[in-house]
C-alpha atoms as a PDB file:
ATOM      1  CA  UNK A   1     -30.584 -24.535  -0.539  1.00  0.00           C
ATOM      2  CA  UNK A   2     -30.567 -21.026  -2.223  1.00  0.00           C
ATOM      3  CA  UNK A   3     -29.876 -19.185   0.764  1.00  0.00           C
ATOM      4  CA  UNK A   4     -26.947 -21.668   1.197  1.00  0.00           C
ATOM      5  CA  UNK A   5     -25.137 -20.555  -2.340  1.00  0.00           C
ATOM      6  CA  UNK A   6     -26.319 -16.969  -1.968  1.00  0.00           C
ATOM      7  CA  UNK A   7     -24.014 -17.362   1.369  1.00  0.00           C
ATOM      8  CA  UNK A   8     -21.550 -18.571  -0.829  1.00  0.00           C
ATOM      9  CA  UNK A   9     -21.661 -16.273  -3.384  1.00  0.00           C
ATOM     10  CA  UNK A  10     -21.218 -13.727  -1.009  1.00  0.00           C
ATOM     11  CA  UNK A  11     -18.630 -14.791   0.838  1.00  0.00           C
ATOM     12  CA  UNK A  12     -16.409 -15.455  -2.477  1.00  0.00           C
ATOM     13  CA  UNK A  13     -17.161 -11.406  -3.787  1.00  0.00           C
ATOM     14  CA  UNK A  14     -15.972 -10.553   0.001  1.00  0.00           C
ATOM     15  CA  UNK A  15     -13.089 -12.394  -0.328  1.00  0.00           C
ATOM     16  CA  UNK A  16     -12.633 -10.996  -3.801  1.00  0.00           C
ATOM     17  CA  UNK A  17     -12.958  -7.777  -2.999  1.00  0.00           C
ATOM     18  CA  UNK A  18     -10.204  -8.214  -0.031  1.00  0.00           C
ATOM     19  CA  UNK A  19      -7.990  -9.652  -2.780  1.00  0.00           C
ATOM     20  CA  UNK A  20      -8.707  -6.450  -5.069  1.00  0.00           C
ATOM     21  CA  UNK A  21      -8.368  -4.026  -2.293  1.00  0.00           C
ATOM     22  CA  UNK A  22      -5.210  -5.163  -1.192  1.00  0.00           C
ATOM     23  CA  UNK A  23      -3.434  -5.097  -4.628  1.00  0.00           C
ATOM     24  CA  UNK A  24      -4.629  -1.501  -5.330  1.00  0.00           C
ATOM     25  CA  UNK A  25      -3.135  -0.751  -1.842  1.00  0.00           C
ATOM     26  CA  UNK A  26       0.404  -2.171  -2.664  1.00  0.00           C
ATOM     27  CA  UNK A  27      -0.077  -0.776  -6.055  1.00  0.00           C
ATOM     28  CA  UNK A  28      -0.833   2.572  -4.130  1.00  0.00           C
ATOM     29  CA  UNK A  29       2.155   2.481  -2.033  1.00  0.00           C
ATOM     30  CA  UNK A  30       5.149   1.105  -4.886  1.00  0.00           C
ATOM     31  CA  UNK A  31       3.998   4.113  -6.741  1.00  0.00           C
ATOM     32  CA  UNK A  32       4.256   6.561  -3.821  1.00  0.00           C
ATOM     33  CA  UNK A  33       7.996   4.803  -2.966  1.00  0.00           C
ATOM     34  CA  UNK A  34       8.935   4.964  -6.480  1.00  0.00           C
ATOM     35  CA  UNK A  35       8.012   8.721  -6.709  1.00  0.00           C
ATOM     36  CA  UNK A  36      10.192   9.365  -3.238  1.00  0.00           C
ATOM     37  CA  UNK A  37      12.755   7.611  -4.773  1.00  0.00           C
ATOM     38  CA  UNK A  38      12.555   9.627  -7.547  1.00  0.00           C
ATOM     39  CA  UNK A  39      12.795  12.640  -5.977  1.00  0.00           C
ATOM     40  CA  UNK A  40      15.142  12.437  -4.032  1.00  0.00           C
ATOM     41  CA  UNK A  41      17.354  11.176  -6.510  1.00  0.00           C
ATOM     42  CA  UNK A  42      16.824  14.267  -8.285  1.00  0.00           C
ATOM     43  CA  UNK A  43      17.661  15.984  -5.171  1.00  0.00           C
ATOM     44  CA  UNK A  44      20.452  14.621  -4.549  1.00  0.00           C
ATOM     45  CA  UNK A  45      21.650  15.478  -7.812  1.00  0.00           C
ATOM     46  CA  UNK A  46      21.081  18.993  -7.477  1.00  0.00           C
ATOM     47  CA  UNK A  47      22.591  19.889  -4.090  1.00  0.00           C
ATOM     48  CA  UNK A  48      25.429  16.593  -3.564  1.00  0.00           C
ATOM     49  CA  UNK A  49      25.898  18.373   0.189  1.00  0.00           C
ATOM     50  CA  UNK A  50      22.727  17.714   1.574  1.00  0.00           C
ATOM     51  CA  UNK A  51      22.567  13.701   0.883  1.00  0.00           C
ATOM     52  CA  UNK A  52      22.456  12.648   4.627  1.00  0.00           C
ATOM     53  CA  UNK A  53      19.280  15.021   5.101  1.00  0.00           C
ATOM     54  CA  UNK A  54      17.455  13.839   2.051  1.00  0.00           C
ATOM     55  CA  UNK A  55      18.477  10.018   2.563  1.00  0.00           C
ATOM     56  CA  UNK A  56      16.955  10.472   5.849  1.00  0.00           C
ATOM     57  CA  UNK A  57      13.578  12.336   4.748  1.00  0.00           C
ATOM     58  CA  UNK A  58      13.172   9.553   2.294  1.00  0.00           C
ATOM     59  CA  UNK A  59      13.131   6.392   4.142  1.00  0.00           C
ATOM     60  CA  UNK A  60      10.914   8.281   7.060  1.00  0.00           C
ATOM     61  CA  UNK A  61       8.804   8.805   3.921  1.00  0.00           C
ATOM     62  CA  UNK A  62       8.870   5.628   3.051  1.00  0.00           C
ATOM     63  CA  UNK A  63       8.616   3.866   6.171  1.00  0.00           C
ATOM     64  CA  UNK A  64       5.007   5.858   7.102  1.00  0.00           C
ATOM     65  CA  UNK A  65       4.144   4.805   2.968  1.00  0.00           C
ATOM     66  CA  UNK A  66       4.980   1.685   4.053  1.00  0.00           C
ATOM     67  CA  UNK A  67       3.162   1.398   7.551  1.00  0.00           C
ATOM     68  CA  UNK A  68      -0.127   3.031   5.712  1.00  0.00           C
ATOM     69  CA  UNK A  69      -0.047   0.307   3.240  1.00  0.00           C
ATOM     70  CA  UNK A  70      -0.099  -2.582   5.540  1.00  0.00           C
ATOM     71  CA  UNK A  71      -3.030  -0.826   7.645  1.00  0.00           C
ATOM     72  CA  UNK A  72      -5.339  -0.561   4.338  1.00  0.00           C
ATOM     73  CA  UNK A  73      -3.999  -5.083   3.909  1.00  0.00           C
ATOM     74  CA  UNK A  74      -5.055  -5.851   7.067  1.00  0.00           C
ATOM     75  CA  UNK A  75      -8.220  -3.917   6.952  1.00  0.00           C
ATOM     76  CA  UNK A  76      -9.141  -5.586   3.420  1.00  0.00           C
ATOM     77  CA  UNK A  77      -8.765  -8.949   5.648  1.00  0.00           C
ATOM     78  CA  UNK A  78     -10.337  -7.635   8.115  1.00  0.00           C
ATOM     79  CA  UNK A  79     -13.463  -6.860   6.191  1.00  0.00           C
ATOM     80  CA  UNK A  80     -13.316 -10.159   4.264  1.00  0.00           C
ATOM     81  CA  UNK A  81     -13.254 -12.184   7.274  1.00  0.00           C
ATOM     82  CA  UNK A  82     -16.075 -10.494   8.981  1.00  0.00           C
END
């Protein structure tokens, strides 16, 4: 009986702890977008000629941001469902 709800307990802290680790991970990742964005905003500003290069810098930025984010979801899951 107590090993049965220690079981329990544990599997609700592991799925808690997936939950938790996945929102610091897109919390990680809109903040590293956002400060790309930024930047290259400000870039853009400064030198008008060079958008194509920046634009393109960025969203390779963002994509591997992006791609690292939903490797650290799935390996919260991962770990929760283990």
């Amino acid at each position: 009986m107590l090993t049965s709800i220690l079981l329990l307990a544990v599997e609700g802290l592991a799925l808690m702890g997936a939950g938790i680790g996945a929102g610091i991970v897109a919390l990680g990742a809109g903040v590293g977008i956002g400060k790309i964005g930024g930047a290259a905003m400000e870039a853009i500003a400064r030198q008008p000629e060079a958008t194509g290069k920046i634009q393109t810098a960025m969203i390779i930025a963002a994509a591997l941001i992006e791609s690292a984010a939903l490797f650290g979801v799935i390996v919260c899951f991962i770990i929760a469902t283990s």
